[in-house]
N, C-alpha and C. Protein backbone atom coordinates (compact mmCIF):
# COMPACT_ATOMS: atom_id res chain seq x y z
N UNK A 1 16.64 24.08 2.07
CA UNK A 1 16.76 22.71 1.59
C UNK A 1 15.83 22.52 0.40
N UNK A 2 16.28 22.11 -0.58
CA UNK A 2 15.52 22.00 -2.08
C UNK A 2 14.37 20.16 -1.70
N UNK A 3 13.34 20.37 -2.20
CA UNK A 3 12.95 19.03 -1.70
C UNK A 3 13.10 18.11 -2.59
N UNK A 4 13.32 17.19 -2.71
CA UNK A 4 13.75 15.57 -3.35
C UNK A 4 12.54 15.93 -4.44
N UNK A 5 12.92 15.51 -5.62
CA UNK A 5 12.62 15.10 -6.70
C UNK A 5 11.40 13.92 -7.23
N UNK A 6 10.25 14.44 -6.22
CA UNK A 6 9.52 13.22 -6.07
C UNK A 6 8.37 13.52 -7.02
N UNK A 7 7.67 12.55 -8.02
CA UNK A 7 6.06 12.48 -8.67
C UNK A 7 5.47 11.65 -7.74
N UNK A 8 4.10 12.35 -7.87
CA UNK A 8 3.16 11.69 -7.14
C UNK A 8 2.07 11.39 -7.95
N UNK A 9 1.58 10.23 -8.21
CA UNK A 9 0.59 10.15 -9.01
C UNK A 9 -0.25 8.61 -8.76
N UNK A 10 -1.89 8.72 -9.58
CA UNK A 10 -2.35 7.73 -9.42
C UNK A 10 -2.40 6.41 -10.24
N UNK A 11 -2.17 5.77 -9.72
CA UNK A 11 -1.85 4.15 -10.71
C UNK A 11 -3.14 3.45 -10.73
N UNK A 12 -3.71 3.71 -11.91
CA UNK A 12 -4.79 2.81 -12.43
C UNK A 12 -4.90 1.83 -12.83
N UNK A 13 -4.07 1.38 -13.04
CA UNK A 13 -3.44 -0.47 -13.81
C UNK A 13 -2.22 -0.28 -13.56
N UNK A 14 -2.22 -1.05 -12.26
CA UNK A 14 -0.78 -1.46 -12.21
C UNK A 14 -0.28 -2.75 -12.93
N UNK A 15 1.05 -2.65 -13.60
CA UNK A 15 1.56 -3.16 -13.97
C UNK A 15 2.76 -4.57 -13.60
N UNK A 16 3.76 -5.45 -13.95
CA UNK A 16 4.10 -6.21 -12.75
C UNK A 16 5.59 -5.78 -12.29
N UNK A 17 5.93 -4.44 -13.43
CA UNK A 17 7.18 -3.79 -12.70
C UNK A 17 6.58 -2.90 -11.70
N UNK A 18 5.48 -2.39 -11.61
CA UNK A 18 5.02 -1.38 -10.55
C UNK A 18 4.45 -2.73 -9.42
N UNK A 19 3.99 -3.57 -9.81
CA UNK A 19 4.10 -4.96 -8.25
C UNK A 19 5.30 -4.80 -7.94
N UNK A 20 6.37 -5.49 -8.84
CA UNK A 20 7.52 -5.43 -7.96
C UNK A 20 7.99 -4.56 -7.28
N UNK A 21 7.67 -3.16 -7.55
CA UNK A 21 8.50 -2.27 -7.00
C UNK A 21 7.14 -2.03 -6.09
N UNK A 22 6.79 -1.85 -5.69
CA UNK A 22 5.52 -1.89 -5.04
C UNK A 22 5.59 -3.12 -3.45
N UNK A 23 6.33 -4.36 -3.63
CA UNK A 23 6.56 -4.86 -3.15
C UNK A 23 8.00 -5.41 -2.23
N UNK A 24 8.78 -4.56 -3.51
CA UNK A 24 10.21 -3.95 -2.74
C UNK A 24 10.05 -2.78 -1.36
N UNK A 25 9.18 -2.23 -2.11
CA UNK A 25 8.59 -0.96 -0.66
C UNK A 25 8.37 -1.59 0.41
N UNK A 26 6.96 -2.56 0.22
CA UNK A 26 6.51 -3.20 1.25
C UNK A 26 7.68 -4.03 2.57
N UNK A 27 8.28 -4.59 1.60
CA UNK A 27 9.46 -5.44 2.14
C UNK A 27 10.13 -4.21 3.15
N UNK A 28 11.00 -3.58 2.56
CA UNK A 28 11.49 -2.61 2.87
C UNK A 28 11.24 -1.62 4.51
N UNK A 29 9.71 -1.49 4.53
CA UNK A 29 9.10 -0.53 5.11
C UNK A 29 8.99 -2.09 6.20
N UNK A 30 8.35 -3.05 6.28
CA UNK A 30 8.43 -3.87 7.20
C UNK A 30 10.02 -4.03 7.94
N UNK A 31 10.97 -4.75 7.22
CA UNK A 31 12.37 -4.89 7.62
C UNK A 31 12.59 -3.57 8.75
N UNK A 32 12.47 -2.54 8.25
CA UNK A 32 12.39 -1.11 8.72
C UNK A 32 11.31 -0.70 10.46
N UNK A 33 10.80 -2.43 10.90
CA UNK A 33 9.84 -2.13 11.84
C UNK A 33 8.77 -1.68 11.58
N UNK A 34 8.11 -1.13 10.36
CA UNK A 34 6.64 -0.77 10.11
C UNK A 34 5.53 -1.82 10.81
N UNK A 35 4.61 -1.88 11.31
CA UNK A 35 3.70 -2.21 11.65
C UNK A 35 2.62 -2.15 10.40
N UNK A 36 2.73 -2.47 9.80
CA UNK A 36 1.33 -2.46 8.64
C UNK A 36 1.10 -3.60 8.06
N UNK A 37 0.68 -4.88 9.39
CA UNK A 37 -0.40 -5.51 8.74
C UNK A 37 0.87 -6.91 8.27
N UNK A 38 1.85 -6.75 8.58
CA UNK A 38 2.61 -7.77 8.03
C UNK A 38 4.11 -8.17 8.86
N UNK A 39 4.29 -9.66 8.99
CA UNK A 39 5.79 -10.56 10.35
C UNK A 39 6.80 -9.84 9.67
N UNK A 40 8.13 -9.78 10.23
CA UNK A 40 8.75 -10.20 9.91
C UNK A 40 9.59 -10.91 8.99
N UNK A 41 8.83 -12.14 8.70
CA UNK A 41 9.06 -13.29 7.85
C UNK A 41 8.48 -13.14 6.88
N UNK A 42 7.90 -11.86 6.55
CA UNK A 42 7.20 -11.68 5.27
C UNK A 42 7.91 -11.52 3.78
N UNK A 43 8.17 -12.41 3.34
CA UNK A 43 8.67 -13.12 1.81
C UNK A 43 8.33 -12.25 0.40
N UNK A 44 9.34 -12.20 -0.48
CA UNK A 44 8.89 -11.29 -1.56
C UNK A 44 7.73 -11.89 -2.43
N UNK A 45 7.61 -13.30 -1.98
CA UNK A 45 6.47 -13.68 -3.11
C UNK A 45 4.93 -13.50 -2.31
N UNK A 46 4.86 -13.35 -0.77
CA UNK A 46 3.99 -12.78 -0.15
C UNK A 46 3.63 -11.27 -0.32
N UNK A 47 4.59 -10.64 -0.14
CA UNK A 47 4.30 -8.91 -0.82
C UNK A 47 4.06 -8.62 -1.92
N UNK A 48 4.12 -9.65 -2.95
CA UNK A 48 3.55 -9.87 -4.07
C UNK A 48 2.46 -10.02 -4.37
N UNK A 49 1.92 -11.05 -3.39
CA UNK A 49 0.42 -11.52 -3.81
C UNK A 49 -0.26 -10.80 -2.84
N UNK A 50 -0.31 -10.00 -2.00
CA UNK A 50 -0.28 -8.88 -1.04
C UNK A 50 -0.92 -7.82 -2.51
N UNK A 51 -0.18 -6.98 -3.32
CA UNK A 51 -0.14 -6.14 -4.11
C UNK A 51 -0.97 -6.58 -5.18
N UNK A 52 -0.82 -7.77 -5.41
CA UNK A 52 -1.59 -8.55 -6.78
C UNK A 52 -3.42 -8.11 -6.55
N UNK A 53 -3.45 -8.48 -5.07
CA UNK A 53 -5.28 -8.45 -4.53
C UNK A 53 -5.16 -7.08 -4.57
N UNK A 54 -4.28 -6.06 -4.09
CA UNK A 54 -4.45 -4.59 -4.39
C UNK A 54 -4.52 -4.42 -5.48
N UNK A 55 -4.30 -4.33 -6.83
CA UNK A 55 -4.19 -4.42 -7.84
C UNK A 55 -5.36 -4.78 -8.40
N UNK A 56 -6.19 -6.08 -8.37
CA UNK A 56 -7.37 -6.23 -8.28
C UNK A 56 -8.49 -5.69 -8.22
N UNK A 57 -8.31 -4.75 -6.83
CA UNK A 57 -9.41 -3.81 -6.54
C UNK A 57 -8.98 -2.56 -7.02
N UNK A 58 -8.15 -1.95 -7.42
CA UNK A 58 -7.89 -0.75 -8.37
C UNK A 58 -8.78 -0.84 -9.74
N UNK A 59 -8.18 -2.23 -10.33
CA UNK A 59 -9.00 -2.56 -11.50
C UNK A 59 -10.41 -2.68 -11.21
N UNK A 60 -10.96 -2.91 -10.32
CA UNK A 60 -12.74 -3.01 -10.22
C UNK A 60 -13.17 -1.62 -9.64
N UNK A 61 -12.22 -0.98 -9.55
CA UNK A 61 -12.47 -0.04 -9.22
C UNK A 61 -12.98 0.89 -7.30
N UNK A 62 -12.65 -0.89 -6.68
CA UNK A 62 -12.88 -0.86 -4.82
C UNK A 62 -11.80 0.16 -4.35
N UNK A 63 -11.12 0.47 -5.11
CA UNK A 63 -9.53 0.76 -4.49
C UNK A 63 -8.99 2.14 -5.47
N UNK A 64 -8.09 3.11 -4.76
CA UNK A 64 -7.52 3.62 -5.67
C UNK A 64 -5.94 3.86 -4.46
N UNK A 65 -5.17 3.63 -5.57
CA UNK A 65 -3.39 3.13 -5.74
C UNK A 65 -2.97 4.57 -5.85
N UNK A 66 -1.97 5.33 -5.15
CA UNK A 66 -1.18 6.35 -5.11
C UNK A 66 0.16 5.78 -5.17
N UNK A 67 1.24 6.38 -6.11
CA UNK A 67 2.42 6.08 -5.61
C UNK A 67 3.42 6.94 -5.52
N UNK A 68 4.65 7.42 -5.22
CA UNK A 68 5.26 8.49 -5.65
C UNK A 68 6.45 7.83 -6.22
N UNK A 69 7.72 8.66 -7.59
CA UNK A 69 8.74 7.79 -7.48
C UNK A 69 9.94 8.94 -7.83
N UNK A 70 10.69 7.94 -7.51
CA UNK A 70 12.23 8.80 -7.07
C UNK A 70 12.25 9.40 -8.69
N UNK A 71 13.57 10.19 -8.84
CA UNK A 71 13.99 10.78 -9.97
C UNK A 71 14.34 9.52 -11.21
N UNK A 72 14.41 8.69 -10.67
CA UNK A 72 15.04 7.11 -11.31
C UNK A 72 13.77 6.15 -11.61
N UNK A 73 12.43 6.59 -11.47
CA UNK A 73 11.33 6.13 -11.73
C UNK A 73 10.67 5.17 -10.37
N UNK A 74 11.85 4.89 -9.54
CA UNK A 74 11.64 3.66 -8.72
C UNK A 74 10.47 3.94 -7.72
N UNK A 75 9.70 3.18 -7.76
CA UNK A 75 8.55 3.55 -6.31
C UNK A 75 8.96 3.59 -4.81
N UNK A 76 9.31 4.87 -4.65
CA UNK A 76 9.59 4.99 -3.02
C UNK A 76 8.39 5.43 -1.79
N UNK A 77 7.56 5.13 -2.28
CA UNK A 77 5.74 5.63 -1.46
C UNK A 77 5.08 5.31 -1.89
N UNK A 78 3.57 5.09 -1.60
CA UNK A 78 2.20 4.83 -2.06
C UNK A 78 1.48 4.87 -0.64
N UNK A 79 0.10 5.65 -1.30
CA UNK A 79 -1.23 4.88 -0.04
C UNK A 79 -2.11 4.94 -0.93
N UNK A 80 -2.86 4.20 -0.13
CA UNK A 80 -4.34 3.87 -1.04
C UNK A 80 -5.60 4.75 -0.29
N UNK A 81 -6.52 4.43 -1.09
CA UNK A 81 -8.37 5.11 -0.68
C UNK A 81 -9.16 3.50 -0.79
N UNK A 82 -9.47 3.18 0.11
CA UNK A 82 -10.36 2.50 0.36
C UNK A 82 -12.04 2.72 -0.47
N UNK A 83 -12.31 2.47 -1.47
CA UNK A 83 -13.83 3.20 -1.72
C UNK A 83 -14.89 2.81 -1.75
N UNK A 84 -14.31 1.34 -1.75
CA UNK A 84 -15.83 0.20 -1.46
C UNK A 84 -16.15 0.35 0.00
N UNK A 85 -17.01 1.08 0.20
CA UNK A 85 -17.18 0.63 1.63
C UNK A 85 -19.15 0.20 1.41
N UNK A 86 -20.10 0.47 2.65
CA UNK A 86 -20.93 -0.56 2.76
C UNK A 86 -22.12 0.65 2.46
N UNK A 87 -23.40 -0.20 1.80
CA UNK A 87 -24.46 0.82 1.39
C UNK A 87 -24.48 2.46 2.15
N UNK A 88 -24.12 2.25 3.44
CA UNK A 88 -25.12 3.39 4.38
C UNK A 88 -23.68 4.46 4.38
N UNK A 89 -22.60 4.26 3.39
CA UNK A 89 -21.75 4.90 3.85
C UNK A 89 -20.47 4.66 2.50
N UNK A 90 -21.58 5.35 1.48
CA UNK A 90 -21.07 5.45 0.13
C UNK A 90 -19.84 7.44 0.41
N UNK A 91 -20.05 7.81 1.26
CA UNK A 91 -19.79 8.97 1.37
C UNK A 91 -18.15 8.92 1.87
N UNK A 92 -17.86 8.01 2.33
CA UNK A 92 -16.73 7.74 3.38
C UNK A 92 -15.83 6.81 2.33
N UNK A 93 -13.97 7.08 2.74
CA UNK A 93 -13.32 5.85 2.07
C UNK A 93 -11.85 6.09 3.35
N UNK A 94 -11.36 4.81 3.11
CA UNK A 94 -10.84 4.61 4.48
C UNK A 94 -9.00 4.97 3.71
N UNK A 95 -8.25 5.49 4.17
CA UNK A 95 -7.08 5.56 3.75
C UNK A 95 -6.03 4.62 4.78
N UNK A 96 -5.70 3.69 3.73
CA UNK A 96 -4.48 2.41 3.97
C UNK A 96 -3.24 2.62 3.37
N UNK A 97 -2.49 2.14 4.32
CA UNK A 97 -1.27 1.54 3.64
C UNK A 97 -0.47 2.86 3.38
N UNK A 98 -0.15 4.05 4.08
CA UNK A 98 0.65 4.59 3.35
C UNK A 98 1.84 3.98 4.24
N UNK A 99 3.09 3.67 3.03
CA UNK A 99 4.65 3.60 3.40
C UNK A 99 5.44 4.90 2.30
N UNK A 100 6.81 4.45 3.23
CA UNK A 100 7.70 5.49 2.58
C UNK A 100 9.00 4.58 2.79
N UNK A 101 9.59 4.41 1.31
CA UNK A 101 10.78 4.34 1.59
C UNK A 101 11.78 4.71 2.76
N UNK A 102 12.68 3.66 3.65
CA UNK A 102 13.14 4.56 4.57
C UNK A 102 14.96 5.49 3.68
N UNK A 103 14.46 5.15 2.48
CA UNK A 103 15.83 6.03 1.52
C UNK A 103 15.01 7.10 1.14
N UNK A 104 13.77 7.46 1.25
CA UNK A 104 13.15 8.48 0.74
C UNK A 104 12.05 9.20 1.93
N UNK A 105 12.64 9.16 3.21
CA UNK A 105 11.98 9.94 4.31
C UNK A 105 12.46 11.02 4.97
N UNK A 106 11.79 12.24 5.61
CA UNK A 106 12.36 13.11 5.87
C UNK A 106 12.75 14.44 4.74
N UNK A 107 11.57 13.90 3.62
CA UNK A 107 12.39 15.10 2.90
C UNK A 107 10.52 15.42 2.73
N UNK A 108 9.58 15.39 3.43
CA UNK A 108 8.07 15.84 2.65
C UNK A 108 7.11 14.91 2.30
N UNK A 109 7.78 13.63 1.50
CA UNK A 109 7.37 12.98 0.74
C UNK A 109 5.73 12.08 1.22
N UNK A 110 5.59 11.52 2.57
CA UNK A 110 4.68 11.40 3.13
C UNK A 110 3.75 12.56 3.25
N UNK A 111 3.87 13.70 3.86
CA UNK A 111 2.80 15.13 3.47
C UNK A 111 2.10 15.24 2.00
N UNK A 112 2.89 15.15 1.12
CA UNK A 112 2.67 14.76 -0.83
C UNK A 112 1.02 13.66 -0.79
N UNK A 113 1.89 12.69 -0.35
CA UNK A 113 0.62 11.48 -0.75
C UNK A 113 0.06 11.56 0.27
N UNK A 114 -0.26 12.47 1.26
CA UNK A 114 -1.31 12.40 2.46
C UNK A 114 -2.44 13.68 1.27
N UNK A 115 -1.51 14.50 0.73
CA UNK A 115 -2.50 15.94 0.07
C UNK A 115 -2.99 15.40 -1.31
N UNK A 116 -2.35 14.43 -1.73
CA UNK A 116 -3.15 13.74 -3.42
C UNK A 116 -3.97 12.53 -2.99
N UNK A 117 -3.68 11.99 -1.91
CA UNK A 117 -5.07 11.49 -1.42
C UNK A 117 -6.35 12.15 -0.82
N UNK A 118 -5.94 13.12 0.28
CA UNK A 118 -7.10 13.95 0.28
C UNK A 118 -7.46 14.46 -0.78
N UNK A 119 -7.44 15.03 -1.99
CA UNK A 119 -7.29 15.74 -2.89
C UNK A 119 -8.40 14.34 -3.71
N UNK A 120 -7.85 13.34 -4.04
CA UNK A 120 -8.30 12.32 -4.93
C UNK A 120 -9.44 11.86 -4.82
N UNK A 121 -9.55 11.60 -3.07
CA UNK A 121 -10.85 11.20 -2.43
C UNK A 121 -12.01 12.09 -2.70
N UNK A 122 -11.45 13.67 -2.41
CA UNK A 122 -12.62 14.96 -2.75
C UNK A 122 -13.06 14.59 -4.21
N UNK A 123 -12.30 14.35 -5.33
CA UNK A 123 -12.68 14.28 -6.32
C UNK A 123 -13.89 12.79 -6.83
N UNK A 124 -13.24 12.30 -6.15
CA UNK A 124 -14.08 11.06 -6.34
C UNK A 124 -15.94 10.98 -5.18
N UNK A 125 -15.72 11.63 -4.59
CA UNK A 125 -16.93 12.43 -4.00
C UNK A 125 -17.04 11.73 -2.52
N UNK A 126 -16.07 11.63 -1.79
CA UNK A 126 -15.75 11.25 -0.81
C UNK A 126 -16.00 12.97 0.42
N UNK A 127 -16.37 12.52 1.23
CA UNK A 127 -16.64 13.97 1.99
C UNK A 127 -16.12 13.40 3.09
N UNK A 128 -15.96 12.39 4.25
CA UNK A 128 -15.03 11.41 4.65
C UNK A 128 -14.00 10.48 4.74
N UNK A 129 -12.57 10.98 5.35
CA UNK A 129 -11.32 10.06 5.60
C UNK A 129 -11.34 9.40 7.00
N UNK A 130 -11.18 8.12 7.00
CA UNK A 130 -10.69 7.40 8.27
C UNK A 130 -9.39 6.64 8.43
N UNK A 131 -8.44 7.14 8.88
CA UNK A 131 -7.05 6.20 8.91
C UNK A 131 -7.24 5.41 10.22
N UNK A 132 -6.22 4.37 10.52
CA UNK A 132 -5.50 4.44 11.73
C UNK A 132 -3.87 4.24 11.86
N UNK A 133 -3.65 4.25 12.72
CA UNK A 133 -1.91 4.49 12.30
C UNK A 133 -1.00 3.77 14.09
N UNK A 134 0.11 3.82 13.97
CA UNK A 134 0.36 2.82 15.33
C UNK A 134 0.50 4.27 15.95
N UNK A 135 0.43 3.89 17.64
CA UNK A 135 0.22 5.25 18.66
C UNK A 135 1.58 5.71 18.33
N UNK A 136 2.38 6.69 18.82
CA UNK A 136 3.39 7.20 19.00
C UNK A 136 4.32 7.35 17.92
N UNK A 137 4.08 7.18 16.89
CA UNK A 137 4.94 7.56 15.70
C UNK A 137 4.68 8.74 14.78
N UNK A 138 5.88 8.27 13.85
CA UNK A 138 6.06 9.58 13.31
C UNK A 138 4.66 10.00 12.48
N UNK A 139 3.85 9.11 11.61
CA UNK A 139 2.79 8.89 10.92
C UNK A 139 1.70 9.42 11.65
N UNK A 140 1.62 9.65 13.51
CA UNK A 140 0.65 10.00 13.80
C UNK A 140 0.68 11.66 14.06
N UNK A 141 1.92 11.94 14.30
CA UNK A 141 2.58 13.23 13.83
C UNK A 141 2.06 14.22 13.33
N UNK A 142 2.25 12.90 11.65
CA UNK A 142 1.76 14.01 10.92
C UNK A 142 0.78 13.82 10.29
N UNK A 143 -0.17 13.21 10.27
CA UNK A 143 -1.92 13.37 11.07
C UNK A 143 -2.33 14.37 11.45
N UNK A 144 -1.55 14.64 12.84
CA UNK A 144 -2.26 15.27 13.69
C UNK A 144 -1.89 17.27 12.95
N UNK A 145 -0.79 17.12 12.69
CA UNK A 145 -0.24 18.53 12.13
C UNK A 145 -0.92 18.61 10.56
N UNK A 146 -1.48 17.62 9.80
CA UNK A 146 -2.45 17.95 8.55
C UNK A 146 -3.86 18.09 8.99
N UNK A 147 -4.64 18.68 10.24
CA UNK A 147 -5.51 18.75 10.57
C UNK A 147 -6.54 17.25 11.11
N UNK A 148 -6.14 16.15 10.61
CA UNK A 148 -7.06 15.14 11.16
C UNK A 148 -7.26 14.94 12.37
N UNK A 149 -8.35 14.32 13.33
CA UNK A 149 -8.98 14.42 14.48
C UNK A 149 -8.71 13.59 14.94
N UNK A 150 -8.32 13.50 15.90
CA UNK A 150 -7.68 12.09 17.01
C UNK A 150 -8.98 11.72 17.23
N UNK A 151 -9.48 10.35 17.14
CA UNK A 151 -10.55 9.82 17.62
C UNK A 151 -10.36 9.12 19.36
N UNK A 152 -9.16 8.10 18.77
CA UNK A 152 -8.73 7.33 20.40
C UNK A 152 -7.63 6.55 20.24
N UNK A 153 -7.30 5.81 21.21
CA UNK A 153 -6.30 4.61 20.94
C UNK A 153 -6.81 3.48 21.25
N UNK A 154 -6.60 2.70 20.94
CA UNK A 154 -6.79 0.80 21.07
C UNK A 154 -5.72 0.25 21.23
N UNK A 155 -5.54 0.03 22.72
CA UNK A 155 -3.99 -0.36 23.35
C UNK A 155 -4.36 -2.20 22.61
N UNK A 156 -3.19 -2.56 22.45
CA UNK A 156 -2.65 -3.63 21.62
C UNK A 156 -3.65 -4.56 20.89
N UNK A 157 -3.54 -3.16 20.09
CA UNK A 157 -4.70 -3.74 18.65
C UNK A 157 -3.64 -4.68 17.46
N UNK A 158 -2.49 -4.56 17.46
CA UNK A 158 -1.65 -5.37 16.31
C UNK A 158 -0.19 -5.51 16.91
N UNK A 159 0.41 -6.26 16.20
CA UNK A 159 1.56 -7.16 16.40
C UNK A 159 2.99 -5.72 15.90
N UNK A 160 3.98 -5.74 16.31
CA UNK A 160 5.11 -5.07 15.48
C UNK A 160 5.60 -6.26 14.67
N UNK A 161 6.42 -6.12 13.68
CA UNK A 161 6.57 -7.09 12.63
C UNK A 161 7.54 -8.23 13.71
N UNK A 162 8.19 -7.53 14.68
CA UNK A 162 8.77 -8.57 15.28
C UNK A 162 8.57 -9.10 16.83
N UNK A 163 7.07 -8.88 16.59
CA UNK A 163 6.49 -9.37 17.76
C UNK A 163 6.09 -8.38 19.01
N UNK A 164 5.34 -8.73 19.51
CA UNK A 164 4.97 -7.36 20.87
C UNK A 164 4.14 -7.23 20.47
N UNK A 165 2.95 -6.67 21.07
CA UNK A 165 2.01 -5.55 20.83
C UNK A 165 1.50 -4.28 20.74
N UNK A 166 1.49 -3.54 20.07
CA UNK A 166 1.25 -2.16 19.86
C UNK A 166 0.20 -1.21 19.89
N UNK A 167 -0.18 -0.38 20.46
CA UNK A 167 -1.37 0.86 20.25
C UNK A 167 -1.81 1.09 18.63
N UNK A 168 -3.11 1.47 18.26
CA UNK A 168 -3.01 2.30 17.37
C UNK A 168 -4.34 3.05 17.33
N UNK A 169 -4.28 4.77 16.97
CA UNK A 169 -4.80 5.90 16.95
C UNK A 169 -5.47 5.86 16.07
N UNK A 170 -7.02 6.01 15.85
CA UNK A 170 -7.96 6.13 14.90
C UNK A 170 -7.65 8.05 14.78
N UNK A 171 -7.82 8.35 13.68
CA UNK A 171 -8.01 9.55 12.54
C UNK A 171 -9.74 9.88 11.99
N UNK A 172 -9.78 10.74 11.87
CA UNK A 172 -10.89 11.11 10.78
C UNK A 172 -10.40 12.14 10.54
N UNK A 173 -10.82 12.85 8.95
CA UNK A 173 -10.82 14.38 8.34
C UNK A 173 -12.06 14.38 7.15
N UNK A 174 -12.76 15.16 7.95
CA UNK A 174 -14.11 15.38 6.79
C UNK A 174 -13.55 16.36 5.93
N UNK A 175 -13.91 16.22 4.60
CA UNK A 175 -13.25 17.00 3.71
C UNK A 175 -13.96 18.12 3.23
């Protein structure tokens, strides 16, 4: 199987066609049942201003923006590096938010932006990753098969977009 046609790269100023499409994902990946942080009822001008505060901290530099995009330019992935974190723990950055298109899953494309984030973080002098991810899915998967360390679970730490409560599995990978 040839793998999909995907770039992966980092977005330093995002722009408001990379919001939108950025926020088409978001939409997308929720509708789709994702658990990340957002109802149901979550509105394109909410995934907007959602991306806008991400965007924000890219530019100050708290944040760094991964995205990958189809052969057609369109953004079908992104996760971020957390890098602001607190005096005693300049060493550490927390990895959020990765989605995937569900038109662009199953072909790698999540493994990609799991290895240019590890990869990005090393560079930026990060020697610590901390995710968390919901229990039993595919995301914890493949976690666990890129070497990161199961820490634990926290039975119904967050909402599914359409209500219920869900597990989710803390990660670490020292780099």
């Amino acid at each position: 199987m040839t793998p999909a046609p995907f770039t992966v790269h980092e977005l330093g100023r995002p722009d408001s066609t990379d919001l939108s499409g950025l926020a088409e994902l978001l939409l997308d990946c929720v509708a789709g049942g994702a658990s990340v942080s957002f109802m149901a009822d979550l509105t394109p001008a909410q995934a907007q201003a959602f991306w806008q505060g991400v965007a924000d901290d890219v530019r100050a530099g708290r944040r760094a923006l991964l995205v990958a995009r189809d052969a057609a330019g369109d953004i079908v992935g992104t996760v971020q590096l957390v890098l602001a974190q607190p005096d005693n723990q300049p060493h550490r950055a927390d990895l959020a938010k990765m989605l995937v298109h569900r038109c662009a899953r199953r072909c790698g494309l999540a493994e990609r932006l799991m290895r240019a984030a590890e990869a990005l973080a090393h560079q930026r002098g990060k020697t610590l990753l901390v995710l968390d991810t919901v229990t039993g899915g595919d995301a914890e998967r493949l976690y666990a098969r890129l070497g990161w360390q199961r820490v634990g679970v926290i039975p119904g730490y967050a909402l599914w977009p359409q209500g219920g409560l869900c597990a989710t599995t803390v990660f670490y990978k020292p780099l």
